[in-house]
Protein backbone atom coordinates (compact mmCIF):
# COMPACT_ATOMS: atom_id res chain seq x y z
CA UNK A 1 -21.82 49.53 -9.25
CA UNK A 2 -21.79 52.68 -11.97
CA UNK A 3 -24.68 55.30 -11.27
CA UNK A 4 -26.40 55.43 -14.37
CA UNK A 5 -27.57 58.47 -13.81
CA UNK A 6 -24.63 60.33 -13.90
CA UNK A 7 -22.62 57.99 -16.12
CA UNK A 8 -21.72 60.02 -19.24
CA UNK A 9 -21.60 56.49 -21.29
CA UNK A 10 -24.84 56.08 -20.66
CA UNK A 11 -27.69 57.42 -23.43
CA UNK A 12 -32.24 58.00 -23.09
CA UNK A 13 -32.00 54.24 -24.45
CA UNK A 14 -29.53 52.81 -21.82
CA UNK A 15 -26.41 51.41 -21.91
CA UNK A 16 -24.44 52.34 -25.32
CA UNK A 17 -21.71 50.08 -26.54
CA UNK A 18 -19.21 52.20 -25.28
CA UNK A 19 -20.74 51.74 -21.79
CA UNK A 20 -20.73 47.96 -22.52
CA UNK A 21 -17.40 47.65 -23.08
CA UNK A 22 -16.45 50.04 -20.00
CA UNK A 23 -18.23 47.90 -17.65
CA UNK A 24 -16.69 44.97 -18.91
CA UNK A 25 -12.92 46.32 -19.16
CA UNK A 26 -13.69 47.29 -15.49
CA UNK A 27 -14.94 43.89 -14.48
CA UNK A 28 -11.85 42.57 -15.79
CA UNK A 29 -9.91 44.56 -14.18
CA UNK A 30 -11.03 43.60 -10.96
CA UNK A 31 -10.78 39.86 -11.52
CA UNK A 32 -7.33 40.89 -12.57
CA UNK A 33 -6.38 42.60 -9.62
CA UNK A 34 -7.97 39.20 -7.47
CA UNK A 35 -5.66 37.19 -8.90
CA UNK A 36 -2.84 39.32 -8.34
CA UNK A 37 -3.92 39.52 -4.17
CA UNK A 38 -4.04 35.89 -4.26
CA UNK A 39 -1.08 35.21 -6.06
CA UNK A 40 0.56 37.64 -3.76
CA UNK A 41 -0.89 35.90 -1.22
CA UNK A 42 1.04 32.42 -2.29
CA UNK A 43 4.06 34.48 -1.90
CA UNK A 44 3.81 36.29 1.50
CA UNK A 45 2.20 32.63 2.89
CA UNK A 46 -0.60 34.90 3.88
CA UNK A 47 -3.79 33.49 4.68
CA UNK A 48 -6.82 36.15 5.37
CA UNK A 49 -9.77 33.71 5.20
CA UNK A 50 -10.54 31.94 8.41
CA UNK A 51 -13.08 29.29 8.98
CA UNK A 52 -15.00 30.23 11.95
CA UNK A 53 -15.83 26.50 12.94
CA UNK A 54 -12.77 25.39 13.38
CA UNK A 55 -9.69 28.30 12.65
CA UNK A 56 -8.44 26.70 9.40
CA UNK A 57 -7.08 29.81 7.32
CA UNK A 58 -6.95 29.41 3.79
CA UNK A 59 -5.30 31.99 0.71
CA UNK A 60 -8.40 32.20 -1.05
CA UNK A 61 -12.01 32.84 -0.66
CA UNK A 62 -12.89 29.52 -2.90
CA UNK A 63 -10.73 27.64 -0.99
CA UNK A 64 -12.46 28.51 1.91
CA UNK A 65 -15.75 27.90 0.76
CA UNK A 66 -15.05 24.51 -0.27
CA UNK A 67 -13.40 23.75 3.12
CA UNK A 68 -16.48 25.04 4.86
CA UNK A 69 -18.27 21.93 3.32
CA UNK A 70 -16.81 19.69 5.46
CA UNK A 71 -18.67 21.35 8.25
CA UNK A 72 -22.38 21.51 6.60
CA UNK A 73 -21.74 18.14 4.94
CA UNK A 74 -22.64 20.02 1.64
CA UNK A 75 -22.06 17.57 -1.81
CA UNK A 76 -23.38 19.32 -4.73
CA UNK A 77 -21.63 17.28 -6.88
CA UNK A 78 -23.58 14.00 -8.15
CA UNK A 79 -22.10 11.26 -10.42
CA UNK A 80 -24.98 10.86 -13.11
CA UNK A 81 -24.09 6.68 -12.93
CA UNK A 82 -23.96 5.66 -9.23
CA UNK A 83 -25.51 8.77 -7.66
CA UNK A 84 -22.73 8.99 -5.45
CA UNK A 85 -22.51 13.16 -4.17
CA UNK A 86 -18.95 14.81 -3.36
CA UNK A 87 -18.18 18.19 -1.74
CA UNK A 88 -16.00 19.24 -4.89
CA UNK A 89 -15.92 18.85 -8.75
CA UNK A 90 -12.17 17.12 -8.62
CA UNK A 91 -13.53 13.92 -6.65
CA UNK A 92 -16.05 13.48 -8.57
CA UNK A 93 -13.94 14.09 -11.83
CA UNK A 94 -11.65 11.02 -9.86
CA UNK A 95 -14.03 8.90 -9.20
CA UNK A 96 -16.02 8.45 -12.60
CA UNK A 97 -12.56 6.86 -13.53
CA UNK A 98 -14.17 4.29 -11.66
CA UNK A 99 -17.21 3.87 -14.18
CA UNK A 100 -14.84 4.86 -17.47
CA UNK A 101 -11.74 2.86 -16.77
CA UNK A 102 -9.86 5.90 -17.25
CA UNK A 103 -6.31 6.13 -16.06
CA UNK A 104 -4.57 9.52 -17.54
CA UNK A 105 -1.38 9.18 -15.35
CA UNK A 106 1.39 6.80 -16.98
CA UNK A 107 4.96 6.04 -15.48
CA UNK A 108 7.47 6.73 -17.95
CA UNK A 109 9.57 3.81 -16.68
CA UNK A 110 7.34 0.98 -16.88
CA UNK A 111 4.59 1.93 -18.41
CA UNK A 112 1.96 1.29 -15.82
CA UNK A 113 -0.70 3.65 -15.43
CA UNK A 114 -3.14 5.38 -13.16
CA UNK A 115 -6.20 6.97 -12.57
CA UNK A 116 -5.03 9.64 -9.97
CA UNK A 117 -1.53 11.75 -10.05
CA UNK A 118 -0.69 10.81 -6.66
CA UNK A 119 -1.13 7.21 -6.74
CA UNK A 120 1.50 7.80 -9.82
CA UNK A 121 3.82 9.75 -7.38
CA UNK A 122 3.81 7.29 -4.82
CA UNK A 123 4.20 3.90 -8.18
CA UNK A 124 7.23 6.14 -8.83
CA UNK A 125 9.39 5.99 -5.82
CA UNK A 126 9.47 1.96 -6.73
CA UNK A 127 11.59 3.10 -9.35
CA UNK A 128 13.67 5.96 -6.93
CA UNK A 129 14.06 4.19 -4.55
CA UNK A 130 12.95 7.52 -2.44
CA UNK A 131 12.04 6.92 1.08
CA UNK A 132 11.16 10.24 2.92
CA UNK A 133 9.59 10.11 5.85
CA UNK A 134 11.92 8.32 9.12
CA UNK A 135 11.36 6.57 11.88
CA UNK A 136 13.09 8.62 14.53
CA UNK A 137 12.93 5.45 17.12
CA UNK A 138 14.22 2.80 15.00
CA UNK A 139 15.39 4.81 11.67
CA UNK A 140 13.37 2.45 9.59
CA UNK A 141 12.06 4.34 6.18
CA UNK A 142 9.08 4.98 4.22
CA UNK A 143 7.85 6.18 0.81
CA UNK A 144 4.99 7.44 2.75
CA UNK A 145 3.64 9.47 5.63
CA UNK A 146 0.64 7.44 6.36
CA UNK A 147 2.84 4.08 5.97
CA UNK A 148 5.26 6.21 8.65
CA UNK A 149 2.20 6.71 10.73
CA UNK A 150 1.07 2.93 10.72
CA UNK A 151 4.57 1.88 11.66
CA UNK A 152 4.96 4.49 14.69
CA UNK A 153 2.27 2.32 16.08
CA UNK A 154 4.08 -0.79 16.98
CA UNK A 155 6.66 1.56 18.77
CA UNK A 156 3.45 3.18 20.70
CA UNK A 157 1.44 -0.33 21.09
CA UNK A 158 -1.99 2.03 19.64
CA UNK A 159 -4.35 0.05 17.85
CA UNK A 160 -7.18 2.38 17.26
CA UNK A 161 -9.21 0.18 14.97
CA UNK A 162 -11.11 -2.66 16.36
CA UNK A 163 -13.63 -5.28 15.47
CA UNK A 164 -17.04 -4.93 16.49
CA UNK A 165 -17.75 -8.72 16.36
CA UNK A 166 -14.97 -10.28 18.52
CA UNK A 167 -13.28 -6.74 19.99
CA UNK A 168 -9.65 -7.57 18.55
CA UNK A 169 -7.74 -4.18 17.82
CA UNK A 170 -5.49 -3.73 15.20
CA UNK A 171 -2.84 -0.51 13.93
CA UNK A 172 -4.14 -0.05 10.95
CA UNK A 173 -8.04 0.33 9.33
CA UNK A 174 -6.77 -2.07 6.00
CA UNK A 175 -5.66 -5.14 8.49
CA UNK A 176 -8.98 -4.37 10.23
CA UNK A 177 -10.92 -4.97 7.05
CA UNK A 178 -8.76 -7.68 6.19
CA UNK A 179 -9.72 -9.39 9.40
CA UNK A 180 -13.68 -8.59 9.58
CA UNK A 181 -13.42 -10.74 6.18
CA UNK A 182 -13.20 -14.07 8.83
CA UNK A 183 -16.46 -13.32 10.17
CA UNK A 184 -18.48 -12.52 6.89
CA UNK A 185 -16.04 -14.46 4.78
CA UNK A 186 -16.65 -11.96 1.79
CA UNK A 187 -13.44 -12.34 -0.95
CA UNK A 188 -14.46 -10.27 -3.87
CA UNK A 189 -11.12 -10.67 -5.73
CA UNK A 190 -10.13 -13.37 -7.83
CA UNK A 191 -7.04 -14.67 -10.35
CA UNK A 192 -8.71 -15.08 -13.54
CA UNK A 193 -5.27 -17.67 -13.74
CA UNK A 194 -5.79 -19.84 -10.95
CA UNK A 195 -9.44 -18.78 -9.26
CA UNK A 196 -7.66 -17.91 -6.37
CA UNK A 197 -10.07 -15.20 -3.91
CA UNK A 198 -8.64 -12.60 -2.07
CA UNK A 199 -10.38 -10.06 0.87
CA UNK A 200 -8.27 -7.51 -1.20
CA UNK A 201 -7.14 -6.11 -4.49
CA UNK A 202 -3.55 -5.28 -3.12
CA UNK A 203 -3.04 -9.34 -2.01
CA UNK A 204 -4.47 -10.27 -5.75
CA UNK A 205 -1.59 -8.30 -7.35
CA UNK A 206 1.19 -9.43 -5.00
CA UNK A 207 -0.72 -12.96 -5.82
CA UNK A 208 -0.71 -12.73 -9.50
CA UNK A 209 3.18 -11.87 -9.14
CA UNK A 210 3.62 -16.01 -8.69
CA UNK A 211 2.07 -16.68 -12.23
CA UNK A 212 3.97 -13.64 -14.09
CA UNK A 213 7.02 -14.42 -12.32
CA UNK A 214 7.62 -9.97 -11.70
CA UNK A 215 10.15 -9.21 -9.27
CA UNK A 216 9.65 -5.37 -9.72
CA UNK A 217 11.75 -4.69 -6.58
CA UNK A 218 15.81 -5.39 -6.35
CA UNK A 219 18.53 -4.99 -3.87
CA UNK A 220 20.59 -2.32 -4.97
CA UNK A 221 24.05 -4.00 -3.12
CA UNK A 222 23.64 -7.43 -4.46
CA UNK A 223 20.98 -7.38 -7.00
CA UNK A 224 18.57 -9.54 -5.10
CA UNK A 225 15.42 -9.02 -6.65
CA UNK A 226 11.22 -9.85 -5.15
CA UNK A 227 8.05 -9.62 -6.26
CA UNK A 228 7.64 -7.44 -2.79
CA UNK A 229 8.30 -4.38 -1.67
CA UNK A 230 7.85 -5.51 2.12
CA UNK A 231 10.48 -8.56 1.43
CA UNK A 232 13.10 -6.19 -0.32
CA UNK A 233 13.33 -4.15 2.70
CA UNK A 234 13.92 -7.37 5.30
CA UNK A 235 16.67 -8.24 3.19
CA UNK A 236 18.04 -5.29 3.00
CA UNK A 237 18.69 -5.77 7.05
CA UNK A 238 20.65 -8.55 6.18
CA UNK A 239 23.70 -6.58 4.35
CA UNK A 240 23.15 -3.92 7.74
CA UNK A 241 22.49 -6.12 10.52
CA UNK A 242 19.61 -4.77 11.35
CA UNK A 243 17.35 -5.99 13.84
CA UNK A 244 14.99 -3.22 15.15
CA UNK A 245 12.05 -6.04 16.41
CA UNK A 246 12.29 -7.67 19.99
CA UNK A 247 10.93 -10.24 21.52
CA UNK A 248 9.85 -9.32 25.43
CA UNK A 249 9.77 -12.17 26.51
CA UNK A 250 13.05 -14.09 25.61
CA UNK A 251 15.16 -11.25 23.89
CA UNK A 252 15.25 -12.72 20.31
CA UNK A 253 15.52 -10.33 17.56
CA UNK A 254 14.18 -9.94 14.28
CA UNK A 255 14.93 -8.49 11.18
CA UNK A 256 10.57 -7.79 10.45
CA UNK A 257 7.90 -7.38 12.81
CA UNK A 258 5.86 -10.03 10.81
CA UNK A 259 8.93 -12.73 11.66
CA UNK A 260 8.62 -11.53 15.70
CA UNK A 261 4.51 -11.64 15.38
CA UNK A 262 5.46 -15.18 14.30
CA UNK A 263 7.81 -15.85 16.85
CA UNK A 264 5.61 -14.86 19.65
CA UNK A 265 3.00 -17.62 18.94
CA UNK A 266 5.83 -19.72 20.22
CA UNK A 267 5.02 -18.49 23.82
CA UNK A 268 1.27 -18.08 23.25
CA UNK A 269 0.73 -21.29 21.36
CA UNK A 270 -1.34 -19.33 18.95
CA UNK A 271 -3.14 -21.11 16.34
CA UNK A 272 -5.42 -18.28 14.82
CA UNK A 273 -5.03 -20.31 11.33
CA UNK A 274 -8.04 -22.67 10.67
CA UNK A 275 -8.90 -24.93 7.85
CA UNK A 276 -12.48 -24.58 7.29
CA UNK A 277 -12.62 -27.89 5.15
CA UNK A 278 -10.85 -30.41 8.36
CA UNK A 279 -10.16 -27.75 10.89
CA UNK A 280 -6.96 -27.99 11.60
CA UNK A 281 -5.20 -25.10 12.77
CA UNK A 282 -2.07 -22.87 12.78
CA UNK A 283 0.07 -20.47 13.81
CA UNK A 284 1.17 -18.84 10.13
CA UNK A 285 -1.17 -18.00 7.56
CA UNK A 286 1.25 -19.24 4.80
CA UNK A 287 1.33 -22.78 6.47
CA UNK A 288 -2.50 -22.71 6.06
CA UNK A 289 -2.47 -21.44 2.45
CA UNK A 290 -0.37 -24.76 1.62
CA UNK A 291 -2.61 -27.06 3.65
CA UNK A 292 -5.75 -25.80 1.67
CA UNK A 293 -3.89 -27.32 -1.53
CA UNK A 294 -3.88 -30.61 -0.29
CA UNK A 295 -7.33 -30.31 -0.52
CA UNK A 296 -7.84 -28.31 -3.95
CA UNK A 297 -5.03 -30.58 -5.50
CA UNK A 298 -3.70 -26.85 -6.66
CA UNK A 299 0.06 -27.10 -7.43
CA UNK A 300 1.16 -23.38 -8.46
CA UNK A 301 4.60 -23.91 -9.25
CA UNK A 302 6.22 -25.22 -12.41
CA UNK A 303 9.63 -26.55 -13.24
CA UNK A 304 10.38 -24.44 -16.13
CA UNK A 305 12.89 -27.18 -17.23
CA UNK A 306 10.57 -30.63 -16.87
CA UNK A 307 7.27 -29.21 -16.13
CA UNK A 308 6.56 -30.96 -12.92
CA UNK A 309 4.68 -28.60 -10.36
CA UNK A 310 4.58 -28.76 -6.91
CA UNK A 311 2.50 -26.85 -4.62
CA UNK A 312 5.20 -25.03 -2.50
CA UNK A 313 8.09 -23.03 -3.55
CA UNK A 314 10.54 -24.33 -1.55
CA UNK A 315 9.79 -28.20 -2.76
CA UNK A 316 10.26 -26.76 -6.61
CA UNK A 317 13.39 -25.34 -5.45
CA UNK A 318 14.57 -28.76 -4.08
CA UNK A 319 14.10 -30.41 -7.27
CA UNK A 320 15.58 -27.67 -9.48
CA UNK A 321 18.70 -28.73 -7.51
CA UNK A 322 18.24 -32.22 -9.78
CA UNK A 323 18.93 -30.34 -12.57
CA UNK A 324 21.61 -28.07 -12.14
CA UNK A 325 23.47 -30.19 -9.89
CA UNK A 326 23.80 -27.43 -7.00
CA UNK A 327 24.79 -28.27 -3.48
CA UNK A 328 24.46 -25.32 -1.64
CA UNK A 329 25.05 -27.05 1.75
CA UNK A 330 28.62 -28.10 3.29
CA UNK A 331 30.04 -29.80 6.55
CA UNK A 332 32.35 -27.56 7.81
CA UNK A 333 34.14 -30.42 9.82
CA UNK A 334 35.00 -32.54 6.65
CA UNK A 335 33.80 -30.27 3.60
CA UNK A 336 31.49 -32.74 2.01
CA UNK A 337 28.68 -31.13 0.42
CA UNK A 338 24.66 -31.79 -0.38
CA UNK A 339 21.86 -30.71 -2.13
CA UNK A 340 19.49 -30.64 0.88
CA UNK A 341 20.19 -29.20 4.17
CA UNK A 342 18.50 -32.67 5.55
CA UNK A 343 20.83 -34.67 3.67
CA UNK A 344 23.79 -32.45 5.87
CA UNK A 345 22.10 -32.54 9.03
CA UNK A 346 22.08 -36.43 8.92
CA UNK A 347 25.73 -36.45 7.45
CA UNK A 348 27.05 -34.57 10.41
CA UNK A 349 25.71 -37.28 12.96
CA UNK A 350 28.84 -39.23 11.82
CA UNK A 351 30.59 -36.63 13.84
CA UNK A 352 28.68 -35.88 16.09
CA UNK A 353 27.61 -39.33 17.24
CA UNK A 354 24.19 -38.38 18.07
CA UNK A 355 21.51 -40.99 17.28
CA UNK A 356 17.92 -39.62 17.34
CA UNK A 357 16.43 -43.24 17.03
């Protein structure tokens, strides 16, 4: 503060323009001089502001402040639609993307775009191909460090997140939410293509991938291409031979812990699959999604060539063989060779001898 009494700037009237614009160089000077102790700060990695709740240390007074709002719960900011409060102006500035449809962030490879800069970080690595963080037990990759997390958890066997209806446990909070969906049976997603629900949004868009026909991830050492990320990187075990799941009980291994989780229900006799139109039960999830169609008469797949659809992928790929004439399948005691690997496994009982009937 400037004594006014013995400031010579100052005149019988008060403060004289002069003195205005003193007080206001010398404000700005000290804002100046802020910025330079925090930007020096940045530099040194210094950190003089501590939190005394919990020993965070932080550059910069604001940053502390805002971090101390996570202690007193504090959310001055308040969308104007929803009411919703957050602790700080960039959340809320995030979330009324939600109300606006607003999605600043575009990839400059495809074109897709997003409402927050690191959901567009993460989209990009599709295109990289950029895998940071490790596994340092089984060497297995991810694009992210909460994905890295999540997987470190079948090493560990900790399943932190469980039901409070039936007490199952699970690795991950998204499967638990996934799987609280069986008890209220709430599926707020649908295809506006086929009316398909889903407990998700991330299943819809790996769902609508079987009407578009996008394969937006490919093998780099064959050119194998899927319309998931999760598929791209099994297959990729099959040019190294890698087989990081095991069985405990008979010493099988698998190229994806989905394909052991599978496996297991072998010794458990597992069923946790039901129909809830006849009840019938089973062990894969997929095998039930292809049972409900014999009951919706839904038939997904089309034969771009004829038009006859079929309602699973693997039957459409058996009759695409009609048209192009493949056979895929050969003896390897006489070389003859067929369309259907059922057509070769009966063949090779005229070698064999065997006679199942």
């Amino acid at each position: 503060m400037v004594d006014s009494s013995n400031c010579q700037l100052f005149s019988e009237s008060g403060l004289s323009e002069e003195a205005d614009q003193h007080h206001y160089n010398e404000k700005k000077s000290i804002s100046k001089t802020k910025l330079l102790k925090n930007h020096q700060h940045k530099n040194t990695g210094e950190k003089p502001y501590h939190c005394i709740d919990c020993g965070s240390s932080f550059i910069t007074s604001k940053a502390l402040r805002v971090h101390q709002r996570i202690h007193t719960g504090e959310k001055t900011h308040g969308c104007v639609q929803c009411g919703k409060t957050f602790a700080h102006s960039g959340s809320l500035a995030r979330h009324q993307r939600i109300h606006t449809g607003e999605k600043p962030f575009g990839c400059g490879q495809c074109g897709k775009r997003f409402s927050e800069s690191g959901t567009l970080v993460k989209h990009q690595q599709i295109h990289t191909g950029e895998k940071p963080f490790c596994c340092e037990q089984c060497g297995k990759r991810f694009r992210h460090s909460g994905a890295l997390a999540t997987h470190l958890r079948i090493h560990t066997g900790d399943k932190p997140y469980g039901c409070d209806q039936c007490g199952k446990l699970f690795t991950d909070s998204r499967t638990l939410v996934r799987h609280q969906i069986i008890h209220t049976g709430v599926k707020p997603f649908g295809c506006g293509q086929c009316g398909m629900r889903f407990s998700d949004s991330g299943t819809l868009v790996k769902h609508q991938r079987i009407h578009t026909g996008e394969k937006p991830f490919g093998c780099e050492q064959c050119g194998k291409r899927y319309s998931l990320s999760g598929c791209l990187a099994i297959h990729r075990r099959k040019h190294t031979g890698d087989k990081p799941y095991g069985c405990d009980q008979c010493g099988k291994r698998f190229c994806g812990s989905s394909t052991l989780s599978r496996h297991l229900r072998i010794h458990t006799g597992e069923t946790p699959y039901g129909c809830d139109q006849c009840g019938k039960r089973f062990n894969q999830s997929g095998n039930l999604v292809i049972h409900r169609r014999t009951h919706t008469g839904e038939k997904p797949y089309g034969c771009d060539q004829c038009g006859k659809r079929f309602n699973h992928s693997g039957n459409l790929a058996i009759h695409k063989i009609m048209h192009t004439g493949e056979k895929r399948y050969g003896c390897d005691q006489c070389g003859k060779k067929f369309a259907k690997s059922q057509c070769l496994v009966t063949h090779q009982r005229i070698h064999t001898g065997v006679k199942p009937w």
